[in-house]
Protein backbone atom coordinates (compact mmCIF):
# COMPACT_ATOMS: atom_id res chain seq x y z
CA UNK A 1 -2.46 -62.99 13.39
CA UNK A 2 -2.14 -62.75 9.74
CA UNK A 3 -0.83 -59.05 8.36
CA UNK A 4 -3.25 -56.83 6.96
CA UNK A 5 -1.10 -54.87 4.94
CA UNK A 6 2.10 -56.19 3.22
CA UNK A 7 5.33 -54.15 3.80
CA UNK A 8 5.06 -52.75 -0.09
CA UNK A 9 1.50 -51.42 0.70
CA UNK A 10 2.25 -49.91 4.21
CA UNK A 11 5.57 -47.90 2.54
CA UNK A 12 3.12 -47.07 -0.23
CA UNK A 13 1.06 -45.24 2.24
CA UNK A 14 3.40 -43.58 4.33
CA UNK A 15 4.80 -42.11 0.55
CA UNK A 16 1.27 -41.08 0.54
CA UNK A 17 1.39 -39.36 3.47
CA UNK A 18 4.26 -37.67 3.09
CA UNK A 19 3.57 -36.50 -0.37
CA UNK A 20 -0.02 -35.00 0.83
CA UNK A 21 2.39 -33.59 3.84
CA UNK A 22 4.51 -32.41 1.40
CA UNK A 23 1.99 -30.65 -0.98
CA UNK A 24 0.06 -28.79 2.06
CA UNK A 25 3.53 -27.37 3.11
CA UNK A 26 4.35 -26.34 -0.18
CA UNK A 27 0.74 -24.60 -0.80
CA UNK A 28 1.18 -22.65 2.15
CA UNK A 29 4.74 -21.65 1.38
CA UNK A 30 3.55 -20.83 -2.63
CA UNK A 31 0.74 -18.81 -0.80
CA UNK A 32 3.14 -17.01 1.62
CA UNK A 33 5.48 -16.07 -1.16
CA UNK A 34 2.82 -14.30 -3.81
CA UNK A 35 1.29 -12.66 -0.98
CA UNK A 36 4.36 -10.91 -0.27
CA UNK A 37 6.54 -10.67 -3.50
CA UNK A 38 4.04 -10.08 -6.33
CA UNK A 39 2.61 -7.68 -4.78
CA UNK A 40 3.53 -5.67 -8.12
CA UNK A 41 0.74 -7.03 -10.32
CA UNK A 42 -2.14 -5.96 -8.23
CA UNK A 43 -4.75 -4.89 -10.97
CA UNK A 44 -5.57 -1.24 -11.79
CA UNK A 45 -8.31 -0.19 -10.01
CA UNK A 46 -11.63 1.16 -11.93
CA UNK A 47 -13.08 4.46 -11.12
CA UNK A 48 -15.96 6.26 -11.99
CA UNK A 49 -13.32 8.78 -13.34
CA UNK A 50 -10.09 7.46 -14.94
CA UNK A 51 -8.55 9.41 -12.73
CA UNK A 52 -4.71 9.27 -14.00
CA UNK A 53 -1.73 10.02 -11.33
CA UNK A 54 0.75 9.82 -13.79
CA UNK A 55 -0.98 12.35 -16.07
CA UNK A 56 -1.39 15.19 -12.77
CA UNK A 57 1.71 13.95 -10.98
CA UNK A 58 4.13 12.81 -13.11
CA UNK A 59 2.89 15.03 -15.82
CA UNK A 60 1.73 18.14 -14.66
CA UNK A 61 3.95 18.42 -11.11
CA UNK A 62 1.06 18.40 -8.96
CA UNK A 63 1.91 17.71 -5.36
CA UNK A 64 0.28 15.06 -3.55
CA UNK A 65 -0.83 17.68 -0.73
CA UNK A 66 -3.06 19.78 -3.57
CA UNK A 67 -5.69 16.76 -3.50
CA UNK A 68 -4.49 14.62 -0.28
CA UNK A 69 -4.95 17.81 2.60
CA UNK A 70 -5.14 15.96 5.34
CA UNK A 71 -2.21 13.43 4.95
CA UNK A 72 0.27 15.29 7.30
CA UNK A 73 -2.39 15.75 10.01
CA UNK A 74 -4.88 12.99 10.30
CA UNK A 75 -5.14 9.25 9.80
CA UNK A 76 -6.82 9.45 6.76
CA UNK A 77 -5.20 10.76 3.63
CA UNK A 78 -8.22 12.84 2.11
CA UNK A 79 -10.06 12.25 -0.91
CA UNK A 80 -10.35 15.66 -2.51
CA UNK A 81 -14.13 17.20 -2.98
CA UNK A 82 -15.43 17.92 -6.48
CA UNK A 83 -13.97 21.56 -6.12
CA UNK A 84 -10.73 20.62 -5.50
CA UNK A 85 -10.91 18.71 -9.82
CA UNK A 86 -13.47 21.18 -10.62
CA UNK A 87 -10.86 24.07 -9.55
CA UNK A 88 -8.75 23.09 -13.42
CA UNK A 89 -11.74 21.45 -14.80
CA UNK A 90 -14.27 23.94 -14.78
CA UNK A 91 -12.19 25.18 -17.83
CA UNK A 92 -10.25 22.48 -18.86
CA UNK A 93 -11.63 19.20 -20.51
CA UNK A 94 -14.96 20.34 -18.98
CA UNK A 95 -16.89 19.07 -21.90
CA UNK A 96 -14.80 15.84 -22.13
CA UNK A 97 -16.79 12.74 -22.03
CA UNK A 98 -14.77 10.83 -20.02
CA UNK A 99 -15.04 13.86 -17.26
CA UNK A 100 -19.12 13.74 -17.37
CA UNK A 101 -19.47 11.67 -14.33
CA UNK A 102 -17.62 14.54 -12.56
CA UNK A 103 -18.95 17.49 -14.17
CA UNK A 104 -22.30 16.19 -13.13
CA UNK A 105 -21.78 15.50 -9.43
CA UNK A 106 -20.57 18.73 -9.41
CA UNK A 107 -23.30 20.57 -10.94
CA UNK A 108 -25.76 18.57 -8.97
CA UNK A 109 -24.59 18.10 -6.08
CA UNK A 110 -24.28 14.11 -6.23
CA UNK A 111 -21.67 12.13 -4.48
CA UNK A 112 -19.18 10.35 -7.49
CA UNK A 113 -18.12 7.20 -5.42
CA UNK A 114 -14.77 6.89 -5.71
CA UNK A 115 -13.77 2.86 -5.31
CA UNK A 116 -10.92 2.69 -2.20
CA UNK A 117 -7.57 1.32 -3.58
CA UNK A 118 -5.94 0.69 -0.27
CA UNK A 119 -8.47 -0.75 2.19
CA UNK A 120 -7.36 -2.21 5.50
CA UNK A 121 -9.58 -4.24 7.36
CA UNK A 122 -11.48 -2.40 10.42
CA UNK A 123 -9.79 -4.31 13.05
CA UNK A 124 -6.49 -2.20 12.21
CA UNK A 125 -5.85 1.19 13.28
CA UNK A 126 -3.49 3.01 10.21
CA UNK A 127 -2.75 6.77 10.72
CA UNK A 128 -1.25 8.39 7.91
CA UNK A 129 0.07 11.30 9.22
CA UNK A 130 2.45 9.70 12.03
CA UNK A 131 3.88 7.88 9.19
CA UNK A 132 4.83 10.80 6.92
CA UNK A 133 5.72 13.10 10.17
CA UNK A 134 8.19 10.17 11.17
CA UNK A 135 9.95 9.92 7.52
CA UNK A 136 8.32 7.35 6.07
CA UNK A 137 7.42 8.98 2.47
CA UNK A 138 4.30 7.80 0.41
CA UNK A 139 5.84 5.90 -2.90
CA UNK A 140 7.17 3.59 -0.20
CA UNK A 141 3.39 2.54 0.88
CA UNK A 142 1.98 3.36 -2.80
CA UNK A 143 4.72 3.17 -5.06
CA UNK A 144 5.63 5.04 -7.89
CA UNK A 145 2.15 6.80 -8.53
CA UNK A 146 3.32 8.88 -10.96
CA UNK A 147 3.59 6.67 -13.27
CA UNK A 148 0.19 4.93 -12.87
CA UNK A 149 -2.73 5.89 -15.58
CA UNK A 150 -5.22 3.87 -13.31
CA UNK A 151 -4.07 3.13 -9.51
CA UNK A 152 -2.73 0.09 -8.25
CA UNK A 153 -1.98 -1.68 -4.76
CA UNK A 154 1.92 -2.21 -5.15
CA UNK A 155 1.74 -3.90 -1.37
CA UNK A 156 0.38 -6.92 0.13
CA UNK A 157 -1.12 -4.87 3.27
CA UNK A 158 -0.46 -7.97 5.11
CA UNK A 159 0.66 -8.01 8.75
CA UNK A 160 4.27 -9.04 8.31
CA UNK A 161 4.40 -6.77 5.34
CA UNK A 162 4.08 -4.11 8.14
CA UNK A 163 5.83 -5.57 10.22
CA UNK A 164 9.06 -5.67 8.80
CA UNK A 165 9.19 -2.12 9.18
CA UNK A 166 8.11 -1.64 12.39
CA UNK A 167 11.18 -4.06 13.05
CA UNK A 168 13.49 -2.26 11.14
CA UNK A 169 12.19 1.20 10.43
CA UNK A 170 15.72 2.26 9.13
CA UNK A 171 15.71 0.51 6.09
CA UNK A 172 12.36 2.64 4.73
CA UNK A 173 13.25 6.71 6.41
CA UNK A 174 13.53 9.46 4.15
CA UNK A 175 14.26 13.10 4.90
CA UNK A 176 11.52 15.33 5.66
CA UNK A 177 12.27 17.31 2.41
CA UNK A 178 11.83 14.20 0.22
CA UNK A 179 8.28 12.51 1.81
CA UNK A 180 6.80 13.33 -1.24
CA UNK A 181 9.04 12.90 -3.77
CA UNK A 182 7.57 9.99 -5.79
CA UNK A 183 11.18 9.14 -7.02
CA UNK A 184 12.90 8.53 -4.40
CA UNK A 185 15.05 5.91 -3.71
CA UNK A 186 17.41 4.91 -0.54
CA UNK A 187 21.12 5.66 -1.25
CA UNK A 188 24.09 2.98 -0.57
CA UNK A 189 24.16 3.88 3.06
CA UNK A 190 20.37 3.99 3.36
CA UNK A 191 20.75 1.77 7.03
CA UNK A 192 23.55 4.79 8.17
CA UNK A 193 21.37 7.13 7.13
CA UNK A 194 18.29 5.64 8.59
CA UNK A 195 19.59 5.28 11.54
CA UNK A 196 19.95 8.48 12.12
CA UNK A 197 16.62 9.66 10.57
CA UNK A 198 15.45 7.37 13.88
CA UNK A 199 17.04 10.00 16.45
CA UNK A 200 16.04 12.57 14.62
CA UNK A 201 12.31 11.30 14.72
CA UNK A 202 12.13 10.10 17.78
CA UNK A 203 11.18 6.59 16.30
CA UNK A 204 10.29 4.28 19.40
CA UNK A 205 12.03 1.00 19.82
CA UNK A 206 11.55 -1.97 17.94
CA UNK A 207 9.21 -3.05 20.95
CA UNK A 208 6.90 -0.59 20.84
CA UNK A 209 6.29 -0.65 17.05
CA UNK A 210 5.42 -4.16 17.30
CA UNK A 211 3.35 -4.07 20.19
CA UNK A 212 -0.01 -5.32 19.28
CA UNK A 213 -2.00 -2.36 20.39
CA UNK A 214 -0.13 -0.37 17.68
CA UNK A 215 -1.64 -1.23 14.93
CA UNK A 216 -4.94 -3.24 16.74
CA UNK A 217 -6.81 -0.80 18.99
């Protein structure tokens, strides 16, 4: 039987192959890379309010417990009520346009819908307040807020994003005095230092962290 292809036209297809091969793999490594390295240049976030961190945090000092109550004691953060901006406002900037939106939920009562920054999907469980009460401080999730006008993801929220802590928690503990502290960074013997922050907490092994009813519940 005669050949169908010629020897130059079946190596021209198995290049072919190969370079489609070749071009998925590299796609999927391309996608695996932003999705974990530039993270960084996440968009600012609009609001309904230009709400600026760097301007009451970095700025004025304010602490990110004045606005964020519940961070130390539930899984959700907080998102402060109206009183809580109207408590400066009410005599600062109150006739500022840019503040309207706000001074008018207040004074009617309206909701001022504030549009979620960090949003996980609702298949996984996040608590915030293990996660500060077991040294892991909030510029490490957020990054440096204080230096944000507008808000921006800084982290891919993807699983193995959060799972390279849960492997190796020690390379992300702070002291309990410095959770909040917005410039912190880990020293030269951050693993040393971790390590110990581990005992201290009463982190649970690596196995437990990365147990899949951890995070999905």
């Amino acid at each position: 039987m005669a050949q169908v292809f010629s020897p130059a036209a079946v190596l021209g297809l198995k290049l072919l192959w190969l370079g489609i091969l070749a071009a998925l793999i590299a796609a999927a490594v391309v996608y695996r890379v932003n999705a974990r390295t530039d993270a960084p240049a996440f968009a600012a976030i609009e609001q309904p309010v230009p709400f600026s961190h760097k301007h009451h945090v970095g700025d004025d000092g304010i602490d990110c417990r004045y606005c964020h109550v519940s961070v130390e004691t539930s899984a959700f953060a907080g998102i402060p009520p109206l009183a809580t901006c109207m408590s400066c406002h009410s005599q600062l900037f109150n006739d500022a346009p840019v503040l309207k939106p706000l001074v008018d939920a207040y004074r009617t009562g309206a909701a001022l819908s504030w549009t979620r920054v960090h949003d996980l999907p609702d298949f996984v469980y996040f608590d915030h307040s293990i996660h500060v009460n077991k040294g892991v401080g909030c510029s490490t999730c957020h990054g440096p807020v204080d230096v944000m006008p507008l808000t921006w993801r800084v982290a891919s929220l993807d699983m193995q994003w959060c799972l390279d802590c849960h492997r190796a928690p020690e390379k992300y503990l702070r002291p309990a005095d410095r959770i909040f502290d917005t410039r912190w960074e880990p020293p030269a013997d951050q693993i040393a230092r971790g390590n110990a922050l581990k005992r201290s907490y009463h982190i649970r092994t690596e196995r437990h962290l990365t147990m899949c009813s951890t995070c999905h519940r």
